[in-house]
Structure formats: C-alpha cells, structure tokens
PDB file of N, CA and C in Angstrom:
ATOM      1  N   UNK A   1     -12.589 -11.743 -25.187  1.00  0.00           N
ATOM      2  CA  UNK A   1     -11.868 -10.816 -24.350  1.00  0.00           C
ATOM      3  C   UNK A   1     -11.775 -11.355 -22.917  1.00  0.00           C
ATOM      4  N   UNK A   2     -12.931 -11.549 -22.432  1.00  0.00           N
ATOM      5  CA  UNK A   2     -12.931 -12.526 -21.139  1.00  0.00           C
ATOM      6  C   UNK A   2     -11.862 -13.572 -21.068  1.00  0.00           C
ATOM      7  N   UNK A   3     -11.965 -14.579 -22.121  1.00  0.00           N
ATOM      8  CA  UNK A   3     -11.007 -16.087 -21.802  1.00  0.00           C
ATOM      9  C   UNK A   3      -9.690 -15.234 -22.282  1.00  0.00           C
ATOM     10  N   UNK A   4      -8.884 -14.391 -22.649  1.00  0.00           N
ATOM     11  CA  UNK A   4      -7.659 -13.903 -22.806  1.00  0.00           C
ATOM     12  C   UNK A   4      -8.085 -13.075 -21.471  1.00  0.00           C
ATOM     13  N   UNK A   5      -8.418 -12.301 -20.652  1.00  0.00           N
ATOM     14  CA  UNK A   5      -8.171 -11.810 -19.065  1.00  0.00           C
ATOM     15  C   UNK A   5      -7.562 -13.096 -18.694  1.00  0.00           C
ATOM     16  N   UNK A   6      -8.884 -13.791 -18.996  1.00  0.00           N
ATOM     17  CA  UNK A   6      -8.549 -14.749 -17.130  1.00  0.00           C
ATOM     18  C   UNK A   6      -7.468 -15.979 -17.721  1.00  0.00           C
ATOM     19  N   UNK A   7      -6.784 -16.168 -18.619  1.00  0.00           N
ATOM     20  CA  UNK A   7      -5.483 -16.700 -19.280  1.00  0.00           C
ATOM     21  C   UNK A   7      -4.283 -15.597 -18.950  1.00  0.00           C
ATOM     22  N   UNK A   8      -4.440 -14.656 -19.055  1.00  0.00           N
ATOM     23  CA  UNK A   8      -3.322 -13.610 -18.357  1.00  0.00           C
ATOM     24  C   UNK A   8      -3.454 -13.645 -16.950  1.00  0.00           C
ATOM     25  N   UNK A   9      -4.758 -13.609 -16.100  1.00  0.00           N
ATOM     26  CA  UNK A   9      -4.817 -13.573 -14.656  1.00  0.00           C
ATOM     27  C   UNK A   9      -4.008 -15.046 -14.123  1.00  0.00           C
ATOM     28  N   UNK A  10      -4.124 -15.594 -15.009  1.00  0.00           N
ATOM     29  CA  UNK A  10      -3.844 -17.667 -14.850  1.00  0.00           C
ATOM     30  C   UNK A  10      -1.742 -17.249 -15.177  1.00  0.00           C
ATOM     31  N   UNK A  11      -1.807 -16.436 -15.855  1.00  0.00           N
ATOM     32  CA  UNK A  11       0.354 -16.380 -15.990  1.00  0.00           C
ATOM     33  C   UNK A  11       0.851 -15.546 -15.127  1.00  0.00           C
ATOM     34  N   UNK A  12      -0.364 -14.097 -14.991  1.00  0.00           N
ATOM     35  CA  UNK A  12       0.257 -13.271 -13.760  1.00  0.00           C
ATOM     36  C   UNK A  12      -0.742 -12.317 -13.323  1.00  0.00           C
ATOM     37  N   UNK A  13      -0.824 -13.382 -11.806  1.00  0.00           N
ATOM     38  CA  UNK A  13      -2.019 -13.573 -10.741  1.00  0.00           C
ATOM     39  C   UNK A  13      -1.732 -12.173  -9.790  1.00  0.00           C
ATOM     40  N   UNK A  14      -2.921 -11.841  -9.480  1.00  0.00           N
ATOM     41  CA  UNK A  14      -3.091 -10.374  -8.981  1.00  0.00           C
ATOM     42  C   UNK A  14      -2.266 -10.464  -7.842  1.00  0.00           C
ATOM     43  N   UNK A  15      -1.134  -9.258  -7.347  1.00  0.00           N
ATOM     44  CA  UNK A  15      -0.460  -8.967  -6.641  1.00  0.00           C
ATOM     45  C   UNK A  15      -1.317  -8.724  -4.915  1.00  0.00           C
ATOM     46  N   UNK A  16      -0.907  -9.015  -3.747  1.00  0.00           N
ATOM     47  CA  UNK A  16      -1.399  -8.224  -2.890  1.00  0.00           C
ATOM     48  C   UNK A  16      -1.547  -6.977  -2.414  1.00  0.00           C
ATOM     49  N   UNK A  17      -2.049  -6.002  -2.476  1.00  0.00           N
ATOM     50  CA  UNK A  17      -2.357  -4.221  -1.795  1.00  0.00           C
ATOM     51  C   UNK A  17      -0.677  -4.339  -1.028  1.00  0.00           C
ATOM     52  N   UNK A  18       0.126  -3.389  -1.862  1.00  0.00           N
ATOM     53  CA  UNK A  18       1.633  -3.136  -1.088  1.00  0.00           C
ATOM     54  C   UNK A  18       0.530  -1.986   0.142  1.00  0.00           C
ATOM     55  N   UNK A  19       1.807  -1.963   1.173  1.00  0.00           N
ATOM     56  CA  UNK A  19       1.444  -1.688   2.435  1.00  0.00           C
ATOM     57  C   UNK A  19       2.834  -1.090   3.129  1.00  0.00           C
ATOM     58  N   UNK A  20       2.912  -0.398   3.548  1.00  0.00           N
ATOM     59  CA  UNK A  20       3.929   0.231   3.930  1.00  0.00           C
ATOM     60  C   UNK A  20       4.167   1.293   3.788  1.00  0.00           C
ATOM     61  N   UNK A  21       5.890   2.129   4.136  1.00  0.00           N
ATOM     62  CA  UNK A  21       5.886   3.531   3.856  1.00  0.00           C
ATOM     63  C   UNK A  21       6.557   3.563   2.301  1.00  0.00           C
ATOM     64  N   UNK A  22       6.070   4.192   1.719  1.00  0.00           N
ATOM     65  CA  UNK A  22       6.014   4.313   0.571  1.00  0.00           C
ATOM     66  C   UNK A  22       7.329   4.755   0.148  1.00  0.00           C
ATOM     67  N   UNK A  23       7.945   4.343  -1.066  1.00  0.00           N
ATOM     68  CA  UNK A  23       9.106   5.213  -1.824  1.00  0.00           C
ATOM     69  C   UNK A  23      10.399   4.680  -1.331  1.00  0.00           C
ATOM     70  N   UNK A  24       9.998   3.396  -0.770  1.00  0.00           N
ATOM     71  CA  UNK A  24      11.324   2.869  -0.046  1.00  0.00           C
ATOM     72  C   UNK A  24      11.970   1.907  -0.741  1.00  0.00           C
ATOM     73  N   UNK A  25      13.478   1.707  -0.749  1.00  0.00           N
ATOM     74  CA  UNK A  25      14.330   0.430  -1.559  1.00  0.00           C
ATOM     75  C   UNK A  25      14.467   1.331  -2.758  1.00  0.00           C
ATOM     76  N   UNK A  26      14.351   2.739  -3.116  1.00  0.00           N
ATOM     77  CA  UNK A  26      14.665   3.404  -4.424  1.00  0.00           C
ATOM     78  C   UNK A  26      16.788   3.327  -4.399  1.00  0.00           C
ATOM     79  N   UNK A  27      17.197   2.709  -4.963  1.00  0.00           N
ATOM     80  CA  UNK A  27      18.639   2.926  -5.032  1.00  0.00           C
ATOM     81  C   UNK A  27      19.279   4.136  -5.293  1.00  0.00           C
ATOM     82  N   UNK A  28      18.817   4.981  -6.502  1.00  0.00           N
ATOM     83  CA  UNK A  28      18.954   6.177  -6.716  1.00  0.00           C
ATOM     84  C   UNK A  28      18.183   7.675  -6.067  1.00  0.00           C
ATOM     85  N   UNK A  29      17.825   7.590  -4.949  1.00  0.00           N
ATOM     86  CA  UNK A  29      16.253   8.278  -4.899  1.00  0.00           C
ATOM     87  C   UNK A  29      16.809   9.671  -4.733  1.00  0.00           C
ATOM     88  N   UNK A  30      16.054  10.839  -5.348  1.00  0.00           N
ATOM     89  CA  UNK A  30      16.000  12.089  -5.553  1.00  0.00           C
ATOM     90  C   UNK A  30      16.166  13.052  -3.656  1.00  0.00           C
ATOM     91  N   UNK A  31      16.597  14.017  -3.777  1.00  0.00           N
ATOM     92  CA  UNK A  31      16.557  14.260  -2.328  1.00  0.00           C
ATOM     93  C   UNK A  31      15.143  14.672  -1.894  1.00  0.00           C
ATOM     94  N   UNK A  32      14.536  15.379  -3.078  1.00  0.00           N
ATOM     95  CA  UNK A  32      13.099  15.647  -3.121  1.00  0.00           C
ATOM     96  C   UNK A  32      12.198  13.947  -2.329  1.00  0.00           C
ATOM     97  N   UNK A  33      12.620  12.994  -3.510  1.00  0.00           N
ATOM     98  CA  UNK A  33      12.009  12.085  -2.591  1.00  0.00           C
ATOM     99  C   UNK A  33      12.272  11.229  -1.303  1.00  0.00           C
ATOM    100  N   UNK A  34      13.702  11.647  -1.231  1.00  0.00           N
ATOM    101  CA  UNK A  34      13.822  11.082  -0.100  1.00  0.00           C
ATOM    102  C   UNK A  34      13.448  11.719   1.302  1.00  0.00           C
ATOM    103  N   UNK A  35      13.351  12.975   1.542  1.00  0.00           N
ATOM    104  CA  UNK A  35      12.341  14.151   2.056  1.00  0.00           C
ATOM    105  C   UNK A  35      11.206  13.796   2.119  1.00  0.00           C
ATOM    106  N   UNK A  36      10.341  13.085   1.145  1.00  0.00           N
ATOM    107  CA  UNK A  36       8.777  12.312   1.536  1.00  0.00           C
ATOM    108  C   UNK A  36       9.099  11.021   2.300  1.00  0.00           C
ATOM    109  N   UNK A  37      10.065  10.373   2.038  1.00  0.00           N
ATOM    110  CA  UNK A  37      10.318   8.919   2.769  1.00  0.00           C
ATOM    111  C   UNK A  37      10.214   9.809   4.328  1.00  0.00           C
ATOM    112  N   UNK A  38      11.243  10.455   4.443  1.00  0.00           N
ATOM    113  CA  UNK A  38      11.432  11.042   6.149  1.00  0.00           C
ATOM    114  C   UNK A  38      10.080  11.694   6.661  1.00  0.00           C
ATOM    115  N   UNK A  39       9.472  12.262   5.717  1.00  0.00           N
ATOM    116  CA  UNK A  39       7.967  13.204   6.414  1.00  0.00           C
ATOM    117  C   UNK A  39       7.105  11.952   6.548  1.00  0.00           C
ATOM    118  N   UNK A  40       6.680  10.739   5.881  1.00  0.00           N
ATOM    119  CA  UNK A  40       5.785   9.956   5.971  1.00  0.00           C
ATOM    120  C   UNK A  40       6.155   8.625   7.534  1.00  0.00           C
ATOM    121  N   UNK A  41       7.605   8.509   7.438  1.00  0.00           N
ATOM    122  CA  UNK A  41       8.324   7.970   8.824  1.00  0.00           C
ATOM    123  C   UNK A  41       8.211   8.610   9.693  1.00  0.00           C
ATOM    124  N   UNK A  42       7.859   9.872   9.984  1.00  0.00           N
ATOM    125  CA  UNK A  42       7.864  10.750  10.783  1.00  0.00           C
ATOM    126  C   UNK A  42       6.369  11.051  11.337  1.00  0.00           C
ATOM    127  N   UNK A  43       5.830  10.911  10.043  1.00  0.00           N
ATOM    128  CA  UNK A  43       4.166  10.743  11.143  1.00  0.00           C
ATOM    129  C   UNK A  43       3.913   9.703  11.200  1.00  0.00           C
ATOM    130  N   UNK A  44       4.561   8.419  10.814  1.00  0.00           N
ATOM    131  CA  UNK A  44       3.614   6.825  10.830  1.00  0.00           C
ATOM    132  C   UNK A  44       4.186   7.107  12.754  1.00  0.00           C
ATOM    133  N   UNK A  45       5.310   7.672  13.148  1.00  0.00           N
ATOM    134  CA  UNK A  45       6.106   7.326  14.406  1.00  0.00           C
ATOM    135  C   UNK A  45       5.258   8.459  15.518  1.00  0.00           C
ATOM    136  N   UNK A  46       4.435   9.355  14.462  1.00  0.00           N
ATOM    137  CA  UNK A  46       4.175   9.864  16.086  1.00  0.00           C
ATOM    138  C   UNK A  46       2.340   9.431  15.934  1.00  0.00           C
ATOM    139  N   UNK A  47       1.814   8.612  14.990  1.00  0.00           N
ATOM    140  CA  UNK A  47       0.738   8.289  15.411  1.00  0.00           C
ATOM    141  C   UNK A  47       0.271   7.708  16.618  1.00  0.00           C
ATOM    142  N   UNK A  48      -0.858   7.500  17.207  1.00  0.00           N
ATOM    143  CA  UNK A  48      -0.869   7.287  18.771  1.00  0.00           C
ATOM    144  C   UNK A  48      -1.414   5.664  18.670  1.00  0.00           C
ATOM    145  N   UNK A  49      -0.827   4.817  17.474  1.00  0.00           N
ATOM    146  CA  UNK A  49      -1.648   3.555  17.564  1.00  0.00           C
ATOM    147  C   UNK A  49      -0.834   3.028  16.399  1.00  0.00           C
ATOM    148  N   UNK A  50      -0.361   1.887  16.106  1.00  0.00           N
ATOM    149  CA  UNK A  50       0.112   1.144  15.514  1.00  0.00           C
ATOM    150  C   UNK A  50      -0.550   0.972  14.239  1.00  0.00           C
ATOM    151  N   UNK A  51       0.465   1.586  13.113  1.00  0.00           N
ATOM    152  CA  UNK A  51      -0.551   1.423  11.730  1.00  0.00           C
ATOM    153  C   UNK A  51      -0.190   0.345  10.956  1.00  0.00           C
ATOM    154  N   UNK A  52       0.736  -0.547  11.062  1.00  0.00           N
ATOM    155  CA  UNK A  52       0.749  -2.292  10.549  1.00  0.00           C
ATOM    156  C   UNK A  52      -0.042  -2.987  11.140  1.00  0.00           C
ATOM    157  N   UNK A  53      -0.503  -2.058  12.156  1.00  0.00           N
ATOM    158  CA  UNK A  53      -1.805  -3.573  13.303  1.00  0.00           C
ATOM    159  C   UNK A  53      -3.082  -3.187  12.818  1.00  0.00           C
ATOM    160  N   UNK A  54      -3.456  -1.728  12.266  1.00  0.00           N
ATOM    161  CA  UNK A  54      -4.792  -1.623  11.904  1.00  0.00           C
ATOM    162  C   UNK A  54      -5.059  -1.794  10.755  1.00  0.00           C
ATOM    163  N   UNK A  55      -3.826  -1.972   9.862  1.00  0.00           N
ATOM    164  CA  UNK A  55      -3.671  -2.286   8.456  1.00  0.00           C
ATOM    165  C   UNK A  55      -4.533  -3.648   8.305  1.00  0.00           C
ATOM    166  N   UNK A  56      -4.071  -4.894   9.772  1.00  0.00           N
ATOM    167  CA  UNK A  56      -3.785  -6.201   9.706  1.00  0.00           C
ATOM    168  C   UNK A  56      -5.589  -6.044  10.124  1.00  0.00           C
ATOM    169  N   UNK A  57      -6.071  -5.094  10.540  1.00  0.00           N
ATOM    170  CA  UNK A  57      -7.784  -5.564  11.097  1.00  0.00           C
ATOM    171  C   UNK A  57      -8.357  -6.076   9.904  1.00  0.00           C
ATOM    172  N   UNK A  58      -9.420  -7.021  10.354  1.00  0.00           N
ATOM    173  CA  UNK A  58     -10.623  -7.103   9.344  1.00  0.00           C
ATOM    174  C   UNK A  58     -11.676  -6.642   9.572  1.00  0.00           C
ATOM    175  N   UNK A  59     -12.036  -5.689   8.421  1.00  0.00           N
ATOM    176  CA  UNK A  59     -12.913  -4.331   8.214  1.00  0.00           C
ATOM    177  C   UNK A  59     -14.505  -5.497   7.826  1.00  0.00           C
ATOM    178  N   UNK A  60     -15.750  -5.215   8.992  1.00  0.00           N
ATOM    179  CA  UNK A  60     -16.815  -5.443   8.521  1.00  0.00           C
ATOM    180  C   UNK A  60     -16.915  -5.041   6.648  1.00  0.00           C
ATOM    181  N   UNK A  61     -17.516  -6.164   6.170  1.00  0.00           N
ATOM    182  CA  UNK A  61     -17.859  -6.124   5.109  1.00  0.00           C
ATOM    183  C   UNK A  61     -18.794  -4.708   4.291  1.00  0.00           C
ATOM    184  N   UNK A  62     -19.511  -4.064   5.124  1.00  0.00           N
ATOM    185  CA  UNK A  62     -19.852  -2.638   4.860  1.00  0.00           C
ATOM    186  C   UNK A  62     -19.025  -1.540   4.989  1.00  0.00           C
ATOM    187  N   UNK A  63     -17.939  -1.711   5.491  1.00  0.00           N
ATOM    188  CA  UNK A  63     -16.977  -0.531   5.414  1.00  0.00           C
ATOM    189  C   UNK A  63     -16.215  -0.319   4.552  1.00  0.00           C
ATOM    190  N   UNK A  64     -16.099   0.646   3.831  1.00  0.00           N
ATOM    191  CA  UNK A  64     -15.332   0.636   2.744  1.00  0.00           C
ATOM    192  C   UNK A  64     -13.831   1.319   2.615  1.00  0.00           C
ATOM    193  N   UNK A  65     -13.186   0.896   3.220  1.00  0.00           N
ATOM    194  CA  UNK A  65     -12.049   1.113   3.153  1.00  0.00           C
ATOM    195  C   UNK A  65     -11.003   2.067   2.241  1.00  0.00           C
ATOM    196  N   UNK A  66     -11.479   2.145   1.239  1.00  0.00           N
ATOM    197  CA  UNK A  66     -10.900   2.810  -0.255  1.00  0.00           C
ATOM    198  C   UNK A  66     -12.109   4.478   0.288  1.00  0.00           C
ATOM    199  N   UNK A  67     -12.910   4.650   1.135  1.00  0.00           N
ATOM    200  CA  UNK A  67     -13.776   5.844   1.136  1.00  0.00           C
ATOM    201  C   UNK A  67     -14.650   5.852  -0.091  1.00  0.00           C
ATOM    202  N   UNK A  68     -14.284   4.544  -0.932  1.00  0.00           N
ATOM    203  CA  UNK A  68     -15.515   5.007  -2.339  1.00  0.00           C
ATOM    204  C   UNK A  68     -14.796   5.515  -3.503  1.00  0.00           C
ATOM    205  N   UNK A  69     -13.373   5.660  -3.282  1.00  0.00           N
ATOM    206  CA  UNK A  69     -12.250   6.276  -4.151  1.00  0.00           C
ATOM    207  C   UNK A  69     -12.074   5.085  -5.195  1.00  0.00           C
TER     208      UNK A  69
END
C-alpha cells in the first residue's frame, strides 16, 4: 500500500495550500455564490493589514496554523 502511495505521489505530486478569495474563475457561478465572492472581497478590503502578506509570514514551528483543525 505504501510503494503504490508514493508511485502515485511520484505521477501526481502534492498541490500547494490554494490561497486566496475563494469561489473565483467559476464561469457559470450561481448568484447565491457570487454574493459570497462579494462578502469575502469585502472584508479581505476592510481588514486593517494586508492578508497576502501575512499569508506570505513564516509561522514559528510551534504555531499551528490549521488551530488543530
């Protein structure tokens, strides 16, 4: 089971943590969701600190980032 993982990890290698506002580039998108695109643009813009720059920090190794989730 192991040597078939890491032969699949070896054809298709773990993606990076997407980052951004979510639900975006949908071609068809619902008005329902396009209503979350605008509420989530709407608070990334009135946060008081840049959230692609704190995204970009590196978190001491004891902090857990995920909260343990």
């Amino acid at each position: 089971m192991v040597a078939r993982h890491e032969l699949m990890k070896k054809k298709y290698p773990d993606m990076p943590n997407a980052k951004g506002v979510p639900l975006t580039g949908l071609q068809n998108a619902r008005p329902e969701t396009k209503r979350i695109y605008e509420t989530v643009k709407r608070n990334l813009e009135e946060m008081p600190f840049d959230v692609k720059e704190y995204l970009e920090v590196d978190l001491p190794a004891k902090i857990d980032p995920d909260w343990g989730n």
